[in-house]
C-alpha atoms as a PDB file:
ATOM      1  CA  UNK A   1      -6.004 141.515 167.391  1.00  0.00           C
ATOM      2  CA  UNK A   2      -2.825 141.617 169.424  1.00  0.00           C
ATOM      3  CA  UNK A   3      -3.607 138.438 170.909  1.00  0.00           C
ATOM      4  CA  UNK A   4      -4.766 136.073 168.123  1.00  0.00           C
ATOM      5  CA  UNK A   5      -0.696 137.443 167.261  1.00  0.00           C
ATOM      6  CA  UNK A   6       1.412 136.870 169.657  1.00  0.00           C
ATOM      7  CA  UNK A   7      -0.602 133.342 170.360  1.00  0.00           C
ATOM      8  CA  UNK A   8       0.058 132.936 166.420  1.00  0.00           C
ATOM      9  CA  UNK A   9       3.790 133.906 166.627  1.00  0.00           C
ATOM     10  CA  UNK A  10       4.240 131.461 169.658  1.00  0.00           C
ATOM     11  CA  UNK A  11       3.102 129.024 167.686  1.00  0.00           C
ATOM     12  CA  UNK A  12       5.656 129.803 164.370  1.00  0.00           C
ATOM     13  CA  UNK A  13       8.322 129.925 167.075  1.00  0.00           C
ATOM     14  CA  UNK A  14       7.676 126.322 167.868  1.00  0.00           C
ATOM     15  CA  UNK A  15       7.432 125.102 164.527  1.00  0.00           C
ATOM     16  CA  UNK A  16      10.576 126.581 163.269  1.00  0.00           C
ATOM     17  CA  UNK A  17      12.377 124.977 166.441  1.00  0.00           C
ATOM     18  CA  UNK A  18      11.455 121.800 165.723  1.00  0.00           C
ATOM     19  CA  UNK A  19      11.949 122.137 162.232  1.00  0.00           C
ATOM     20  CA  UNK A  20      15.220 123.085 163.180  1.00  0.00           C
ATOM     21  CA  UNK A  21      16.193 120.619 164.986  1.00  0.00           C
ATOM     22  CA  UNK A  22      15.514 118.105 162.226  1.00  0.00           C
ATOM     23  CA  UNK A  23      12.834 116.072 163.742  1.00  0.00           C
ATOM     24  CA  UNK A  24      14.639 114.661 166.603  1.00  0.00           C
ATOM     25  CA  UNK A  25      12.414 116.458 169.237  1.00  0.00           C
ATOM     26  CA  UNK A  26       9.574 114.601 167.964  1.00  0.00           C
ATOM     27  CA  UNK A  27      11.606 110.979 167.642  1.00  0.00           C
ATOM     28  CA  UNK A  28      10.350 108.617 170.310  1.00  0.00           C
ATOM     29  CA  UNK A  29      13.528 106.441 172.056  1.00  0.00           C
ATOM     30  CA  UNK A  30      12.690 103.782 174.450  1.00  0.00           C
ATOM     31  CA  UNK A  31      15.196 103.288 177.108  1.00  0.00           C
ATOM     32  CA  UNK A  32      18.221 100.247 177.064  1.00  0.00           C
ATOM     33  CA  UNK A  33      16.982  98.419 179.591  1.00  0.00           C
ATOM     34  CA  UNK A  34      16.324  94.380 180.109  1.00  0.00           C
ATOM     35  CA  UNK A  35      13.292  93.415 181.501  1.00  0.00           C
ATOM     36  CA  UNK A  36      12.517  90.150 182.137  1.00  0.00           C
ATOM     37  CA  UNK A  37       9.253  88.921 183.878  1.00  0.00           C
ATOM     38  CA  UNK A  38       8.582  85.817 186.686  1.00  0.00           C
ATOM     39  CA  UNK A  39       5.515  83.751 186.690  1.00  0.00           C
ATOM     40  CA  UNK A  40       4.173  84.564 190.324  1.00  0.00           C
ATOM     41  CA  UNK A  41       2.335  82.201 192.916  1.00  0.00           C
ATOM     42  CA  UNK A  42      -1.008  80.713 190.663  1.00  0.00           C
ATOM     43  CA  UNK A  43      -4.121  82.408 192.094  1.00  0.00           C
ATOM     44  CA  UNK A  44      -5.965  78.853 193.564  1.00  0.00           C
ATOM     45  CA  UNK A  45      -9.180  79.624 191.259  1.00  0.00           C
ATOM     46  CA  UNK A  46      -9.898  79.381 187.913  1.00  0.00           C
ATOM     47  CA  UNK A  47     -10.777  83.474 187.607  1.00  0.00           C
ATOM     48  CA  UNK A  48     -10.866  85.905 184.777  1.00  0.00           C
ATOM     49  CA  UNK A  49     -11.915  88.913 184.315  1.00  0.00           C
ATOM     50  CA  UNK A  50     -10.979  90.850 187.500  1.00  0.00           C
ATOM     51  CA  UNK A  51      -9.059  93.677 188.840  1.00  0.00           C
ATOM     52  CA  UNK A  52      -6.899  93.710 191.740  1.00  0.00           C
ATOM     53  CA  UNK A  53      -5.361  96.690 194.204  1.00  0.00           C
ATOM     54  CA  UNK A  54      -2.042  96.793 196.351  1.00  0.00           C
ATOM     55  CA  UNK A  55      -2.868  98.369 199.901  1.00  0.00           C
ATOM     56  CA  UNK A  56      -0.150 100.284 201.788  1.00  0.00           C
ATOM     57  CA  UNK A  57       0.452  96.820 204.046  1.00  0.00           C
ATOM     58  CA  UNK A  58       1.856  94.387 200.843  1.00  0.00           C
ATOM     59  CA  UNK A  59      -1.294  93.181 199.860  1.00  0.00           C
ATOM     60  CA  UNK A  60      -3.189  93.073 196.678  1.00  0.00           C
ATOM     61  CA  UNK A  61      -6.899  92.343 197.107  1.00  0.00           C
ATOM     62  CA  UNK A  62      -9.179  90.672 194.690  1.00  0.00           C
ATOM     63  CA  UNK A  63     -12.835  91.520 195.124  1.00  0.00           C
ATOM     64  CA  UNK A  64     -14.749  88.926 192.768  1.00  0.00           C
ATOM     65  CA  UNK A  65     -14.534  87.269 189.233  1.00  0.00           C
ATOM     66  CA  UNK A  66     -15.724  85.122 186.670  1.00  0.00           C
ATOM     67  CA  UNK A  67     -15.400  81.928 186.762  1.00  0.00           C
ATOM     68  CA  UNK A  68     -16.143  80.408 183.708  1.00  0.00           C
ATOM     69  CA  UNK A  69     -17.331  80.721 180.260  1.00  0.00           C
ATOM     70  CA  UNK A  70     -21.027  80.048 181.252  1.00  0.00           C
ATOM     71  CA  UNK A  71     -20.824  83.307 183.151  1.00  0.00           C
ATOM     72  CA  UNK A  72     -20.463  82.284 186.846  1.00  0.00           C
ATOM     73  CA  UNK A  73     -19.502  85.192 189.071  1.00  0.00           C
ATOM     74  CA  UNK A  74     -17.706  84.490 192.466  1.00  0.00           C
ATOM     75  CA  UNK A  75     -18.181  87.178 194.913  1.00  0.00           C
ATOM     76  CA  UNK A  76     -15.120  86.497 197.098  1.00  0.00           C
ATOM     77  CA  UNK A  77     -12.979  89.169 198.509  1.00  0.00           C
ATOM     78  CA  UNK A  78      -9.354  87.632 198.247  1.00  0.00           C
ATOM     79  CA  UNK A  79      -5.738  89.333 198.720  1.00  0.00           C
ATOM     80  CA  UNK A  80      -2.315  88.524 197.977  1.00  0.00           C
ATOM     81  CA  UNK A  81       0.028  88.599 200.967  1.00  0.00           C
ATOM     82  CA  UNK A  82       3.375  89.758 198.894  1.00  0.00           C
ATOM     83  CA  UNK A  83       5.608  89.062 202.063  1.00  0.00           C
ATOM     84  CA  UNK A  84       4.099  85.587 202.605  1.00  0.00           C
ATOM     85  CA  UNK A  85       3.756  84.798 199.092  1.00  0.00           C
ATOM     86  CA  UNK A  86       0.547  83.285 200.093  1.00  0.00           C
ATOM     87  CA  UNK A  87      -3.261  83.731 198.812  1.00  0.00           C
ATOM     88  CA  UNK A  88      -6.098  84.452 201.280  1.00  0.00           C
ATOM     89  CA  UNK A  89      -9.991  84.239 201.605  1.00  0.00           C
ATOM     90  CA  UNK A  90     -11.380  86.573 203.767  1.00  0.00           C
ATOM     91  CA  UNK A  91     -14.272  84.796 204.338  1.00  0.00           C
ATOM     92  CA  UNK A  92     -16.119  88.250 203.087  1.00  0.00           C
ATOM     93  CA  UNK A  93     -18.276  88.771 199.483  1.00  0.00           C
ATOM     94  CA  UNK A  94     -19.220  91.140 197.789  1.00  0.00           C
ATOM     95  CA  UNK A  95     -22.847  92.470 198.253  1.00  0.00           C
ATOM     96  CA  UNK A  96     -23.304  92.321 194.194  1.00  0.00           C
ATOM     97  CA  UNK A  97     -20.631  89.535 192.927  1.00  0.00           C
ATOM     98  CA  UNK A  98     -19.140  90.975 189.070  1.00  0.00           C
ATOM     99  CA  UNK A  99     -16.370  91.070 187.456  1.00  0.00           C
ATOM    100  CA  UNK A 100     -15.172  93.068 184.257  1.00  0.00           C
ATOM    101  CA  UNK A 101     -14.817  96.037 187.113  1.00  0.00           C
ATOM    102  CA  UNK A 102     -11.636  98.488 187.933  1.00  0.00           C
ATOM    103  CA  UNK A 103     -11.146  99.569 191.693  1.00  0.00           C
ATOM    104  CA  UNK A 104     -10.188 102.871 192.623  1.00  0.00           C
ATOM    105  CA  UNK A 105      -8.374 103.121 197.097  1.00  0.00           C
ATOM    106  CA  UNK A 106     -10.415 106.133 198.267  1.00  0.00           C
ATOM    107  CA  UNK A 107      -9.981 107.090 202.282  1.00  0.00           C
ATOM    108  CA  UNK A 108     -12.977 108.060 203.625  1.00  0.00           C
ATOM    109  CA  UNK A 109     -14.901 108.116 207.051  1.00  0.00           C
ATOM    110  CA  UNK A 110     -14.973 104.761 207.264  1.00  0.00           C
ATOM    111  CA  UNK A 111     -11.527 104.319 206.622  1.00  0.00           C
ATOM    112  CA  UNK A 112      -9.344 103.283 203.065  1.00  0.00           C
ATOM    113  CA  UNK A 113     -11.623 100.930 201.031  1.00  0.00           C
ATOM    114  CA  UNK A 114     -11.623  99.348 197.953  1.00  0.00           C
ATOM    115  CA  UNK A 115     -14.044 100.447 195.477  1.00  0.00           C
ATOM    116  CA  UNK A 116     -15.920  99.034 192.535  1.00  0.00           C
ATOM    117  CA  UNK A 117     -17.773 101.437 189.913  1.00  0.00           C
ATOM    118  CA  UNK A 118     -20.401  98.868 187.976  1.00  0.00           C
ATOM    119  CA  UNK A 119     -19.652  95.739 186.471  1.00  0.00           C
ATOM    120  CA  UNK A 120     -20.642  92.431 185.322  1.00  0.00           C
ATOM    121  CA  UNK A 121     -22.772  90.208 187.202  1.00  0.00           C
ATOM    122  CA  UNK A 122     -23.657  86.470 186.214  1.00  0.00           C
ATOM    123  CA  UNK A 123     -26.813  86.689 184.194  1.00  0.00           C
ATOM    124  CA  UNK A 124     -24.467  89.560 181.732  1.00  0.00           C
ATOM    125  CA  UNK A 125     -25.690  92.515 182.731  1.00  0.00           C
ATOM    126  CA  UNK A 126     -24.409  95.850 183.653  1.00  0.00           C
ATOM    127  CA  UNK A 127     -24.807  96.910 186.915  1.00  0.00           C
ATOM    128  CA  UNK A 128     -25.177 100.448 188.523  1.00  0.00           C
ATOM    129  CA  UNK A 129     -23.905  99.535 192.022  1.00  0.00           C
ATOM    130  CA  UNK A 130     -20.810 101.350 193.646  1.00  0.00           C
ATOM    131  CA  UNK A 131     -19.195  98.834 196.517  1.00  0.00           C
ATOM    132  CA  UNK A 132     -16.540  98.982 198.724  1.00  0.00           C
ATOM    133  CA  UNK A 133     -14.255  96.395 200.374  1.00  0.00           C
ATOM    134  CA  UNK A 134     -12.461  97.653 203.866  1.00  0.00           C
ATOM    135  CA  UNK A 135      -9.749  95.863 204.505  1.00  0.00           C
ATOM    136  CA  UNK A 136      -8.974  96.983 208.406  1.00  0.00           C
ATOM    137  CA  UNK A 137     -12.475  96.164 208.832  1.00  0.00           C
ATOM    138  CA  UNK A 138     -12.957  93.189 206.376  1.00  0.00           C
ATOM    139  CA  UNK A 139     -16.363  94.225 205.900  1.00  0.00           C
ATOM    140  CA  UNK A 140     -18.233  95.301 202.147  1.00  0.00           C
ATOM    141  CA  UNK A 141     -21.258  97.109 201.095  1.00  0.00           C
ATOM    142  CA  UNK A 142     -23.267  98.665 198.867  1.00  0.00           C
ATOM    143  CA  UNK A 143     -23.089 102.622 198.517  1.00  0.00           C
ATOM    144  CA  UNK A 144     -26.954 103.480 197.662  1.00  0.00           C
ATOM    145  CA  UNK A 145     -26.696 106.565 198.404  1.00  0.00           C
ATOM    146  CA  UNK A 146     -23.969 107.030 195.431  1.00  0.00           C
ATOM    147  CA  UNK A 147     -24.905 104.595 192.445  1.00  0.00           C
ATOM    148  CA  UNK A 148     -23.081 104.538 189.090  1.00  0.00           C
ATOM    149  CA  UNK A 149     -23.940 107.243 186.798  1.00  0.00           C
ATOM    150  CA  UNK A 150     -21.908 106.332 183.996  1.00  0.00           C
ATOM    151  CA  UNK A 151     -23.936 105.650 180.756  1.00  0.00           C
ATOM    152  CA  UNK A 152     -23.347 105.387 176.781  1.00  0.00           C
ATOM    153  CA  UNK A 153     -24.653 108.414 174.771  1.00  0.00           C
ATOM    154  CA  UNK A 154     -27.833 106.668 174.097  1.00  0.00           C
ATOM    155  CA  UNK A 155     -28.807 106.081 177.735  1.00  0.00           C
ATOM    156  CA  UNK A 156     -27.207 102.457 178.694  1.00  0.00           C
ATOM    157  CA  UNK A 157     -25.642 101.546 181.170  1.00  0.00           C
ATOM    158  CA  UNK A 158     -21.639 101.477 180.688  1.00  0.00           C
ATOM    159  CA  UNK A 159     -19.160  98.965 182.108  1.00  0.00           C
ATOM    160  CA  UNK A 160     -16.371 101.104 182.882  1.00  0.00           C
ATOM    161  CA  UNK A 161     -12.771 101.314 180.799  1.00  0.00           C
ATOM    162  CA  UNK A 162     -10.669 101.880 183.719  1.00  0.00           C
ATOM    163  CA  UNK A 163     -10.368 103.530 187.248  1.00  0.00           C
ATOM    164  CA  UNK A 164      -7.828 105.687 188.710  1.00  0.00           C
ATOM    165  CA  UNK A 165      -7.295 107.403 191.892  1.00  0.00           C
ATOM    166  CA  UNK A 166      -5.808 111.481 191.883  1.00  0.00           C
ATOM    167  CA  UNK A 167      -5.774 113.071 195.224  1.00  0.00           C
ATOM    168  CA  UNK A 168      -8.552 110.672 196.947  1.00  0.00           C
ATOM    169  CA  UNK A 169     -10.726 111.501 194.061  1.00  0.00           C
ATOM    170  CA  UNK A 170     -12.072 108.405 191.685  1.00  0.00           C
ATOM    171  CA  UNK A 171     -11.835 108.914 187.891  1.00  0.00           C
ATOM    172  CA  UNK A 172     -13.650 106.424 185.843  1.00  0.00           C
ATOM    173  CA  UNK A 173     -12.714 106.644 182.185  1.00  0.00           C
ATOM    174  CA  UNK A 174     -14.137 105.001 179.266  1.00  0.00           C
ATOM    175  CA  UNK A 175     -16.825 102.376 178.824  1.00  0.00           C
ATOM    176  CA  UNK A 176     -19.132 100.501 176.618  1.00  0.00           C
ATOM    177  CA  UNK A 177     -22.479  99.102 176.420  1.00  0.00           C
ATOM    178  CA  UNK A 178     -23.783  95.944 175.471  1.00  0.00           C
ATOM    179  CA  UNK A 179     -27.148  94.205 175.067  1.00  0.00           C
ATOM    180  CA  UNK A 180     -26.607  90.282 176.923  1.00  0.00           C
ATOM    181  CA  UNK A 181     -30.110  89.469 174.963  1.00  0.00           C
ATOM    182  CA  UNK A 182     -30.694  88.618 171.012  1.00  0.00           C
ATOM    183  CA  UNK A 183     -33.412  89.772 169.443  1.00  0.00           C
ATOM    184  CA  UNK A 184     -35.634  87.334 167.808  1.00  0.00           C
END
């Protein structure tokens, strides 16, 4: 009984400063500050649908894409040099080209890759395959021994929302599911 009180008191307490303060704790301000953005360097392919990640060394890689409307996926592994200002083809694909993917920079054994949870490959559907992209190494692969778990409530397959990295840990967040086929 002495618990559900005080918690309940606490939360009185809380209302009556706010209320107090007429409001202005919860009014949002944004900060008076310009922005202004600059086109950078065009990426020398017609991609869409991709995610990209900065390394610790200035560059942002790509790993894959679509290409076009008619679904064409381009495996490539790409990166940005930021002090160069120049675009670069490793010469290295992806085991499973997609795009519609988020990368997460884990470090692990092998050293700091660039990971892909799922994705979009070029006949539309969702894929289950974890990759990673090594830079130091400019090698990629498949992880089999860790595939993509994530599906919908009903049992699909989801195409990830968004990855983030916390501590060298991977969160994947979100998702959906979609059927590429119509049914007669």
């Amino acid at each position: 009984m002495k618990k559900h009180f005080t918690r309940g008191t606490g939360i009185l307490v809380a209302l009556g400063l706010v209320l107090a303060m007429g409001g202005t704790a919860l009014a949002h301000t944004s900060p008076d500050v310009a922005i202004t953005w600059q086109d950078g360097k065009k990426f020398p392919s017609p991609a869409t649908r991709f995610d990209a990640s900065r390394d610790i060394h200035g560059k942002v890689y790509f790993l894959g894409w679509r290409v076009d409307d008619a679904g064409t996926t381009d495996g490539s592994v790409w990166y940005y040099n930021v002090k160069r200002d120049r675009y670069v083809d490793t010469q290295t694909d992806m085991p499973v080209p997609v795009s519609n993917y988020h990368v997460a920079v884990l470090k692990d054994e092998v050293g700091t890759g660039v990971y892909i949870f799922g994705g979009r490959d070029a006949n539309g559907g969702l894929v289950t395959t974890v990759q990673v992209y090594y830079p130091a190494t400019n090698e990629a692969m498949v992880l089999k021994s860790d595939p993509w778990p994530g599906t919908t409530p009903s049992g699909c397959v989801s195409l990830p929302a968004s990855a983030v990295t916390v501590r060298n840990t991977a969160y994947v967040i979100g998702g959906m599911s979609f059927s590429t086929t119509v049914p007669p």
